[in-house]
N, C-alpha and C. Protein backbone atom coordinates (compact mmCIF):
# COMPACT_ATOMS: atom_id res chain seq x y z
N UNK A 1 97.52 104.55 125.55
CA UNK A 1 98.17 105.63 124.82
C UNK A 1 99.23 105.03 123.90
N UNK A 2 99.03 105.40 122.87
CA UNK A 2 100.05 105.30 121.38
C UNK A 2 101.92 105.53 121.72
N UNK A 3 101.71 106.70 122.66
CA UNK A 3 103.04 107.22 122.42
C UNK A 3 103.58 107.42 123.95
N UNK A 4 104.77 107.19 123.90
CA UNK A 4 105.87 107.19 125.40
C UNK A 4 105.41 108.97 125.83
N UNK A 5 104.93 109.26 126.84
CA UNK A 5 104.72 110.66 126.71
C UNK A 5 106.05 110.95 127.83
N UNK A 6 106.33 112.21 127.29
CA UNK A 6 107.45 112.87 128.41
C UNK A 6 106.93 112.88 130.29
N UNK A 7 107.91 112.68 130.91
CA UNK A 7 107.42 112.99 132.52
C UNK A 7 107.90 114.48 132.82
N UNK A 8 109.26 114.67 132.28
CA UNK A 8 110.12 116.34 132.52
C UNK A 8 109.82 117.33 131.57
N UNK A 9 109.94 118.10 131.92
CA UNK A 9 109.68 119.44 130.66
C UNK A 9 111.19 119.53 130.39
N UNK A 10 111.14 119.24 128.76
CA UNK A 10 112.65 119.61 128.32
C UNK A 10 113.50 121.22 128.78
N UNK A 11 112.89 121.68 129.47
CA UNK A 11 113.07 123.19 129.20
C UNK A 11 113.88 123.41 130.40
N UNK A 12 112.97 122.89 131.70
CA UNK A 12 113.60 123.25 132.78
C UNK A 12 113.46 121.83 133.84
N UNK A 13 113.12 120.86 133.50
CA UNK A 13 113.24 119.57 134.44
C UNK A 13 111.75 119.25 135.43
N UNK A 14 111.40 120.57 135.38
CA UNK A 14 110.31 120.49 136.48
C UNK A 14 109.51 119.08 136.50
N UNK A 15 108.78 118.45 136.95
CA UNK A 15 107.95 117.32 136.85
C UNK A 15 106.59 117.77 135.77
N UNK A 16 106.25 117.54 134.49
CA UNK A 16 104.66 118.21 134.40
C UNK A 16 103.64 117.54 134.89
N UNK A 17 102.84 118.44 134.69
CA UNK A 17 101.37 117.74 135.01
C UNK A 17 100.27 118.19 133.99
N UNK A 18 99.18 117.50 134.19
CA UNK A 18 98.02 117.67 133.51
C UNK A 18 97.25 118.94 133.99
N UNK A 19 96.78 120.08 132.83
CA UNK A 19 96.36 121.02 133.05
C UNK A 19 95.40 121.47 131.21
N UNK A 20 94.71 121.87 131.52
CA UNK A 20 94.09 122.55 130.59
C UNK A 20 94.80 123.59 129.61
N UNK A 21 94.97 123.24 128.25
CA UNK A 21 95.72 124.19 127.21
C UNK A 21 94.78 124.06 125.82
N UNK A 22 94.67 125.24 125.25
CA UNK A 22 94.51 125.14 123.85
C UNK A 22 93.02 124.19 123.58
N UNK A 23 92.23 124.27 124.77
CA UNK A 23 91.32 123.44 124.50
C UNK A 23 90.91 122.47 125.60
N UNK A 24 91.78 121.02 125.76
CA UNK A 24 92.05 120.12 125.73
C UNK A 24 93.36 119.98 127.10
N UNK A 25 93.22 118.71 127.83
CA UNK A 25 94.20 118.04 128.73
C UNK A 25 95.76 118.22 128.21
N UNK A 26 96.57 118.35 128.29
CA UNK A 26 97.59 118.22 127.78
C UNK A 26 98.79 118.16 129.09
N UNK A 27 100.09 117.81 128.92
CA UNK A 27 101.20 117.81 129.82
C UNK A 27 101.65 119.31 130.02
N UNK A 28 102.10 119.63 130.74
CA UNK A 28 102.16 121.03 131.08
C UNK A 28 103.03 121.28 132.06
N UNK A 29 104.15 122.56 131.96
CA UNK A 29 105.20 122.69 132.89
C UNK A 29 104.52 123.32 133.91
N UNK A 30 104.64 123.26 135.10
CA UNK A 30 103.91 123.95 136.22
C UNK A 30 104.57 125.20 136.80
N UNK A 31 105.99 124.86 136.18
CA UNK A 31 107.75 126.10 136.35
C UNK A 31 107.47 127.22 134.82
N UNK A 32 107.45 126.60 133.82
CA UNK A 32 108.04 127.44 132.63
C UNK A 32 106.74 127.77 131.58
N UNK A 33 105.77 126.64 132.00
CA UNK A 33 104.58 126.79 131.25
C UNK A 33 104.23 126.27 129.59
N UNK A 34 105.55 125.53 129.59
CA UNK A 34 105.92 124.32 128.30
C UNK A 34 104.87 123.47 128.27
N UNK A 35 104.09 123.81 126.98
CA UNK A 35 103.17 122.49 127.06
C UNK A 35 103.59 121.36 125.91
N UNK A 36 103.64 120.05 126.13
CA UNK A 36 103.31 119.15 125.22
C UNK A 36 102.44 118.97 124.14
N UNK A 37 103.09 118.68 122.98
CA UNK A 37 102.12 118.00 122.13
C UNK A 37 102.67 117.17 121.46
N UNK A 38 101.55 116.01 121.36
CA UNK A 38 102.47 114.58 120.93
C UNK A 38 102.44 115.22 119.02
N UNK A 39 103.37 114.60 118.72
CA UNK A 39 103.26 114.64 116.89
C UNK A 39 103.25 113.44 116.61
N UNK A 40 102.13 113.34 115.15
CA UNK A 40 101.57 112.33 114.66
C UNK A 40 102.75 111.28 114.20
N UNK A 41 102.79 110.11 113.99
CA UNK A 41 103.68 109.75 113.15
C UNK A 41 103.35 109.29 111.72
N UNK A 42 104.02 109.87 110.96
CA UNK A 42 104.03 109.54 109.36
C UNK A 42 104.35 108.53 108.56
N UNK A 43 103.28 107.98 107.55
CA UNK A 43 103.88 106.72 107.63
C UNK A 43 103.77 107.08 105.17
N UNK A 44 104.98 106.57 104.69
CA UNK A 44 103.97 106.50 103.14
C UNK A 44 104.28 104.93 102.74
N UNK A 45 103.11 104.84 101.62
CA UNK A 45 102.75 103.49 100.57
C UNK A 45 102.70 103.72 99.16
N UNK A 46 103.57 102.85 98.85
CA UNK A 46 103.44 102.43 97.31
C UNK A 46 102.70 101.91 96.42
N UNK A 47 101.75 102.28 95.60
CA UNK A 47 101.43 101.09 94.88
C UNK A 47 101.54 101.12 93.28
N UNK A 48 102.28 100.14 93.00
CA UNK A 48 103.03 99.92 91.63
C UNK A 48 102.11 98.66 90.91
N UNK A 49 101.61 99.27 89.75
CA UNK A 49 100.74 97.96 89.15
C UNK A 49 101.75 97.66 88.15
N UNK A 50 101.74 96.38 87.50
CA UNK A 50 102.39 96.24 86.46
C UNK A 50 101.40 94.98 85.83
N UNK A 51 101.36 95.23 84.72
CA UNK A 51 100.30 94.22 83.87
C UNK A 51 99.22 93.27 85.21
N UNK A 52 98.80 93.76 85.48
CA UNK A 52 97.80 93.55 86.58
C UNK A 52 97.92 92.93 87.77
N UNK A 53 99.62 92.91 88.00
CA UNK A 53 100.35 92.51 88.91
C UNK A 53 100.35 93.59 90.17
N UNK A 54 100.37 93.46 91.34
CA UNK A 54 100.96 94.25 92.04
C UNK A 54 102.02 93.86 93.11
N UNK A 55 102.71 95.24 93.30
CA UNK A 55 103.84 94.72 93.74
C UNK A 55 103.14 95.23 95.49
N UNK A 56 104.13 93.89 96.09
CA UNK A 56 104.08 93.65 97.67
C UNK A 56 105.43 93.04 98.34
N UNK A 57 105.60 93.26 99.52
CA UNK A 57 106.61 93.22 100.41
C UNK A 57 105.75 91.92 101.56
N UNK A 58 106.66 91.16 101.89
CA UNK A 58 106.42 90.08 103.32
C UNK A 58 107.47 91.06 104.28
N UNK A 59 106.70 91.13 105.26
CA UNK A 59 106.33 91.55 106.12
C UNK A 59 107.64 90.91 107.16
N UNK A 60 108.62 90.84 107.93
CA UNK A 60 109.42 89.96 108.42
C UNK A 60 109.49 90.12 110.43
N UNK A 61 108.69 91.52 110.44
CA UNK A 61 108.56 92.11 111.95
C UNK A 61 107.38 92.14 112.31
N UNK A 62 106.99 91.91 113.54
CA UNK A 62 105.50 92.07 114.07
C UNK A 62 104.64 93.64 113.86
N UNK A 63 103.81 93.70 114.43
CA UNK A 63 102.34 92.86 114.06
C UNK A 63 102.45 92.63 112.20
N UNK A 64 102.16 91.29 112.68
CA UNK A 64 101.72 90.98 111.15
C UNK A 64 102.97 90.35 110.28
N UNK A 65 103.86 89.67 110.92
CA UNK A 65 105.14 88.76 110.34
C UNK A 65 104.42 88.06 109.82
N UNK A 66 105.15 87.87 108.35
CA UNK A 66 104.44 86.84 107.55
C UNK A 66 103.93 87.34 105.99
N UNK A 67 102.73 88.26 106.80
CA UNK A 67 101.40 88.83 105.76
C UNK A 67 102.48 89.83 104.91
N UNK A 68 101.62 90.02 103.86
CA UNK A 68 101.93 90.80 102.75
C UNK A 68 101.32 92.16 103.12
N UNK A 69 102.67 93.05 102.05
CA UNK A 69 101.95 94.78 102.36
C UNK A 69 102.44 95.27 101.20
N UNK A 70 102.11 96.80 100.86
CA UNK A 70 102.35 97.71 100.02
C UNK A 70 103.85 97.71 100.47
N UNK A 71 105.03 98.26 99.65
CA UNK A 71 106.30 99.25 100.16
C UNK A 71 105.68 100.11 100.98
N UNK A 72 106.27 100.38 102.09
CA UNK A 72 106.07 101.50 102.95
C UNK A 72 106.93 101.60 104.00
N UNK A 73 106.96 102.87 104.72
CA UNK A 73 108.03 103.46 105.91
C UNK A 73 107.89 104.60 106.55
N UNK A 74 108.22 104.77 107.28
CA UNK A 74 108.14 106.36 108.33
C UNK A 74 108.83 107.41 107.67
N UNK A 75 108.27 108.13 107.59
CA UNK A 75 108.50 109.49 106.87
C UNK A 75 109.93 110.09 108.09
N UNK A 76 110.75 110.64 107.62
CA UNK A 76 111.37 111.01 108.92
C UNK A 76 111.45 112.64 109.26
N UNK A 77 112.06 112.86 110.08
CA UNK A 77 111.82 114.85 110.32
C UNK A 77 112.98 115.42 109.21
N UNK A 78 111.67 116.71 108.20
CA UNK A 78 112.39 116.84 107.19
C UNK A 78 112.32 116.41 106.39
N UNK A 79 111.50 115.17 105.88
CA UNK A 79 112.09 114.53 104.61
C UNK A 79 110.39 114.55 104.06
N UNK A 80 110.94 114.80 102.61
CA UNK A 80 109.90 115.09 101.65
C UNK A 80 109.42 113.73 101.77
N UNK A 81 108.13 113.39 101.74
CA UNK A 81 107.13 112.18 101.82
C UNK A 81 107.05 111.39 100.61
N UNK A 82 107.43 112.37 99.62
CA UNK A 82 107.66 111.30 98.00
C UNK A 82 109.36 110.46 98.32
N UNK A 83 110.12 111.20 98.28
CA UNK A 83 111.46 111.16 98.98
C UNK A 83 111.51 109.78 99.94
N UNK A 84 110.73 110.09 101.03
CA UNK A 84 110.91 108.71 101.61
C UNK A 84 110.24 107.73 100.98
N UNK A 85 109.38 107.98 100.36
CA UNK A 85 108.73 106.57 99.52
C UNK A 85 109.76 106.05 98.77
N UNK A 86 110.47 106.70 97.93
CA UNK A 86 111.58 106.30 96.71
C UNK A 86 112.96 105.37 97.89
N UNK A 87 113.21 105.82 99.25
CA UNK A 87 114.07 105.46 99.75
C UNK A 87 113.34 103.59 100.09
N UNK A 88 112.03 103.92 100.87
CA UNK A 88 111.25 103.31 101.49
C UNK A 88 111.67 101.81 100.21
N UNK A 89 111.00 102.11 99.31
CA UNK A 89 111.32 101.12 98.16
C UNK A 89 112.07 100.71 98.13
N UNK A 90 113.18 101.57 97.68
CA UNK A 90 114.51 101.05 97.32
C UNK A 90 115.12 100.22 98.57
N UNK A 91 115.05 100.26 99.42
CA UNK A 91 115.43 99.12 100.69
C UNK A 91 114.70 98.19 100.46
N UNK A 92 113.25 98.21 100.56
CA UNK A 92 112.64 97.19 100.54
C UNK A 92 112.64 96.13 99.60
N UNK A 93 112.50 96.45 97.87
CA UNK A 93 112.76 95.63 96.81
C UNK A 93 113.65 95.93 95.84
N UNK A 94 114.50 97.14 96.27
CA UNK A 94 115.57 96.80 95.29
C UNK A 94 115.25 97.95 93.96
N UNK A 95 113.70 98.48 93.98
CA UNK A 95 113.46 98.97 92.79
C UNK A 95 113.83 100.59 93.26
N UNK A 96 113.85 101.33 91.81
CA UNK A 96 113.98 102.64 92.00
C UNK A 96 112.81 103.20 91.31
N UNK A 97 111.72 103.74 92.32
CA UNK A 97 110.23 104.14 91.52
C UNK A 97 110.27 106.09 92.01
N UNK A 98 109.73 106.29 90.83
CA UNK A 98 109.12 107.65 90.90
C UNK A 98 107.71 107.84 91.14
N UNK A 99 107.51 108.63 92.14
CA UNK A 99 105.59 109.23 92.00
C UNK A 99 105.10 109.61 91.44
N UNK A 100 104.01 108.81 90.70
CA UNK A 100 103.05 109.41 89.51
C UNK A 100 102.39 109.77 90.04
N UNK A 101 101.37 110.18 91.23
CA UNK A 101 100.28 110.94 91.79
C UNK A 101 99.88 110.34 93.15
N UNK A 102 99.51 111.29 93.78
CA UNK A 102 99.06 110.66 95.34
C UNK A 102 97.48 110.18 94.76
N UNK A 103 97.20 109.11 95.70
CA UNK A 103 95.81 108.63 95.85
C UNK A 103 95.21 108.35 96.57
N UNK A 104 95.89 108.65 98.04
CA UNK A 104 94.77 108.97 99.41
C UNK A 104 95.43 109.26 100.88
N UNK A 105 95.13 110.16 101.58
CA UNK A 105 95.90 110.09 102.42
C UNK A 105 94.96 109.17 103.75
N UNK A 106 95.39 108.51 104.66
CA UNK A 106 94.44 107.66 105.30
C UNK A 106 94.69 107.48 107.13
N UNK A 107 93.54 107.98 107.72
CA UNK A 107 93.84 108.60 108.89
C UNK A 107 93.65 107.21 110.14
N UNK A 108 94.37 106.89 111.07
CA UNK A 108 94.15 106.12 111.98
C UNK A 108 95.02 105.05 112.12
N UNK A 109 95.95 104.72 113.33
CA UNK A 109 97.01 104.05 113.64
C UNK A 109 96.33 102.61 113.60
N UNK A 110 97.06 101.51 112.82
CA UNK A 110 96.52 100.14 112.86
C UNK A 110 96.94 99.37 113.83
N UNK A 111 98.09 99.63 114.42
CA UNK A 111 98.19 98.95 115.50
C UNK A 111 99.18 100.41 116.52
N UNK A 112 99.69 99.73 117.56
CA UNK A 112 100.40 100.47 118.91
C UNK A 112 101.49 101.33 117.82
N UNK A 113 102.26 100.32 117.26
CA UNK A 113 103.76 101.24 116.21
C UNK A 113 103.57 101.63 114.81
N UNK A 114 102.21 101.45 114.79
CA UNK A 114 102.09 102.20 113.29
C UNK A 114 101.51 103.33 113.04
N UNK A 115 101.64 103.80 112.10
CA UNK A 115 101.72 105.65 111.59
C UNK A 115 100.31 106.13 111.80
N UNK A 116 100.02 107.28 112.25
CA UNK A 116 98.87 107.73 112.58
C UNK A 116 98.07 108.53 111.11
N UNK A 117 99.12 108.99 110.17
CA UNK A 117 98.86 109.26 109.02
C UNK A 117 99.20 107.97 108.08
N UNK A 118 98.87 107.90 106.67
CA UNK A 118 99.77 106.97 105.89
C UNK A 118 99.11 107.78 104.56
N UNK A 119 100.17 108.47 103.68
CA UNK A 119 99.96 108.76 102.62
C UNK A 119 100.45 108.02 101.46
N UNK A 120 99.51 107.67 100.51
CA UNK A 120 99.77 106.84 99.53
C UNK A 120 99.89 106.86 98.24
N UNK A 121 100.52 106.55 97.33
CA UNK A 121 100.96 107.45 96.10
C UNK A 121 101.30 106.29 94.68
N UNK A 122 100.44 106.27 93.83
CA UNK A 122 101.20 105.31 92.70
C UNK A 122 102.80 105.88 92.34
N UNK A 123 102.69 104.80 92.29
CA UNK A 123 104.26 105.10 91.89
C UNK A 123 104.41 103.78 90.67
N UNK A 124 105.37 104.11 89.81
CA UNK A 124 106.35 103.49 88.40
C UNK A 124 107.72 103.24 88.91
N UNK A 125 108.16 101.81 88.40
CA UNK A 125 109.75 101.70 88.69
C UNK A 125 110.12 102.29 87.13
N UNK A 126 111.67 102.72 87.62
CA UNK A 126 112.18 103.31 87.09
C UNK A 126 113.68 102.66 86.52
N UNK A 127 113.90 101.97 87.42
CA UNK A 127 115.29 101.29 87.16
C UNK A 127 115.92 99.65 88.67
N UNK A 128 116.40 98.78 89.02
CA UNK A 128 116.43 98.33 89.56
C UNK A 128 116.12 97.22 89.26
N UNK A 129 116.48 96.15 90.35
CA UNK A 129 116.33 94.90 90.20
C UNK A 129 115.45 94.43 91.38
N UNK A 130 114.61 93.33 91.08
CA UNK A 130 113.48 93.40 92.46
C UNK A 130 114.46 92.57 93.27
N UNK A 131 114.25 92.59 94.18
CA UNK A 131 115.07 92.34 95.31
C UNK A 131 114.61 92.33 97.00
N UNK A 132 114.14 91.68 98.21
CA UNK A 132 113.67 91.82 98.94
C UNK A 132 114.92 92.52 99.96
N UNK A 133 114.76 93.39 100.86
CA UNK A 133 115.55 93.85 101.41
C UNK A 133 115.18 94.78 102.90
N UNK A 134 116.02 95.21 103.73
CA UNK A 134 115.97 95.79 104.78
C UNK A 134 114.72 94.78 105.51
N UNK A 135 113.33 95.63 105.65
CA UNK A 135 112.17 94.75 106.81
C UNK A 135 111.53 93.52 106.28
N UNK A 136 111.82 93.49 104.56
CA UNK A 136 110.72 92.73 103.97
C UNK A 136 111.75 91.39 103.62
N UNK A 137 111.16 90.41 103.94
CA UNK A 137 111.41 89.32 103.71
C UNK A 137 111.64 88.48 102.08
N UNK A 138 110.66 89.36 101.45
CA UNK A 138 110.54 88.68 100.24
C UNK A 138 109.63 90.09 99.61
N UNK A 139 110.18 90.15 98.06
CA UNK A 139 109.02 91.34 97.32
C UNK A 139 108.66 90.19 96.35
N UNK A 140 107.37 90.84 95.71
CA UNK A 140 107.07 89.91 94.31
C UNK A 140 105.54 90.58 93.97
N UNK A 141 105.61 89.95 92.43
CA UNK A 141 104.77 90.84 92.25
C UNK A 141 103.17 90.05 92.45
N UNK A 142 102.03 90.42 92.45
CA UNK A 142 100.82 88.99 92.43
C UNK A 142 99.81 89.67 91.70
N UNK A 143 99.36 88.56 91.22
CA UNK A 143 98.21 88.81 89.99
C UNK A 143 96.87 89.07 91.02
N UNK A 144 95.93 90.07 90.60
CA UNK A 144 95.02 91.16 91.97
C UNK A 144 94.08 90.34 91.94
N UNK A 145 94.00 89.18 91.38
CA UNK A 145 92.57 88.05 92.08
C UNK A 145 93.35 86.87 92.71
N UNK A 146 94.84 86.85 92.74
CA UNK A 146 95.05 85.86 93.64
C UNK A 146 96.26 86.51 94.52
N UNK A 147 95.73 87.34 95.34
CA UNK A 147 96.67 88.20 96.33
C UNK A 147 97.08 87.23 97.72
N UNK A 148 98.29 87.53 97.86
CA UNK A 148 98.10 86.19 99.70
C UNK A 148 98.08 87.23 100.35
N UNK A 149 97.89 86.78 102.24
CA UNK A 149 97.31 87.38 103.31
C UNK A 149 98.06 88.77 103.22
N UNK A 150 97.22 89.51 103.51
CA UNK A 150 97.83 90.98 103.47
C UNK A 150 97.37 91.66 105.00
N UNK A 151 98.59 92.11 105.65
CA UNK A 151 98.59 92.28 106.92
C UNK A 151 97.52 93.98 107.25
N UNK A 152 97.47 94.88 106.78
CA UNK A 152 96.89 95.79 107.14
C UNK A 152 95.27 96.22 106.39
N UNK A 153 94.47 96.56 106.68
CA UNK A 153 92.96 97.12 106.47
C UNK A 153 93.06 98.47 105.53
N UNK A 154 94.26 98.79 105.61
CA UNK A 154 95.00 100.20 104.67
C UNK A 154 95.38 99.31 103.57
N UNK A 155 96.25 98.58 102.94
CA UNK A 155 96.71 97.63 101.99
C UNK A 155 95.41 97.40 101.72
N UNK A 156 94.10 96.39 102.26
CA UNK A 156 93.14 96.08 101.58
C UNK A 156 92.46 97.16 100.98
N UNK A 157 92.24 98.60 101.74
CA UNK A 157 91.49 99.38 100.93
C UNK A 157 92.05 100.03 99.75
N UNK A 158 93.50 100.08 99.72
CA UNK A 158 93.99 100.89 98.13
C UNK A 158 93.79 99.63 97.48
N UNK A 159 94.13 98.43 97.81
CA UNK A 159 94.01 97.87 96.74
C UNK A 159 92.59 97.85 95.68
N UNK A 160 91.27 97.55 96.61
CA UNK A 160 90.34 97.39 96.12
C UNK A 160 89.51 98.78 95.91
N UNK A 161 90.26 99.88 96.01
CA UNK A 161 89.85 101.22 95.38
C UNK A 161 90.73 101.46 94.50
N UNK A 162 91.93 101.40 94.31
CA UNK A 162 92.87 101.79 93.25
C UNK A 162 93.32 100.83 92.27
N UNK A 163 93.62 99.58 92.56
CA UNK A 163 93.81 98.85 91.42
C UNK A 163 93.16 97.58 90.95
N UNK A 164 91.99 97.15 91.36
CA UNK A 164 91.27 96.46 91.03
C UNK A 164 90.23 96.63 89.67
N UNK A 165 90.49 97.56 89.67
CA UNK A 165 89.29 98.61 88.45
C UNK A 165 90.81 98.64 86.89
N UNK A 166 91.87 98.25 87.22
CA UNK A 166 92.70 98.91 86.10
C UNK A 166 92.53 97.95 84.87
């Protein structure tokens, strides 16, 4: 299992258990009748071409220290998903980009701590200086036939659906 699941029902303490709801197994108060449901976690990606460059982040935390990725980050509760991309960036390299259009949203967690959604969106800088910052070790930009190791199967597919063709 992906996610720390609760043992208490926030409601009233009782112990839950497994019982049939809405379908499906779920945690369940046996006192108040509170059922669980895990929520997905949200994850968004950047991808910024520039003269057939694209921009990428090193990676500085596991899985996958080292490898190269899109800008990206956890959406948080509340926060507009373009919104966190522009934040997401701006920690990461320093740039300040706006969303020119979403271009896929992409379903399935790549490893134990990563996002069960990941929505992905071109984006344009706007102002800023590149700069590696907060998780990423290093930003820069790389020319799309000589890309280095890129840590996720999500990164390989926008790339070679969205900017390989530009």
């Amino acid at each position: 299992m992906l996610y720390t699941e609760p043992r208490y029902c926030p409601r009233c303490a009782a112990e839950l258990v497994q019982a049939v709801r809405f379908g499906r197994q779920r945690l369940t108060c046996p006192r108040c009748d509170w059922v669980y449901f895990a929520d997905p976690k949200v994850a968004v990606a950047g991808l910024l071409i520039q003269d057939r460059e694209v921009l990428l982040v090193q990676r500085v935390n596991d899985p996958f220290r080292g490898s190269w990725t899109l800008p990206a980050g956890f959406v948080d509760a509340g926060e507009d998903p373009r919104q966190a991309l522009a934040r997401e960036c701006l920690e990461e390299t320093g740039l300040i980009v706006e969303v020119t259009s979403l271009l896929d949203v992409v379903a399935g967690a790549e490893h134990a701590r990563g996002a069960d959604i990941l929505i992905v969106y071109r984006i344009q800088s706007t102002s800023g200086s590149l700069c590696a910052g907060d998780d990423a070790g290093q930003a820069a930009f790389f020319a799309l036939d000589r890309l280095p190791p890129l840590a996720f199967a999500s990164t390989i597919k926008i790339i070679d659906q969205f900017a390989r063709d530009l």
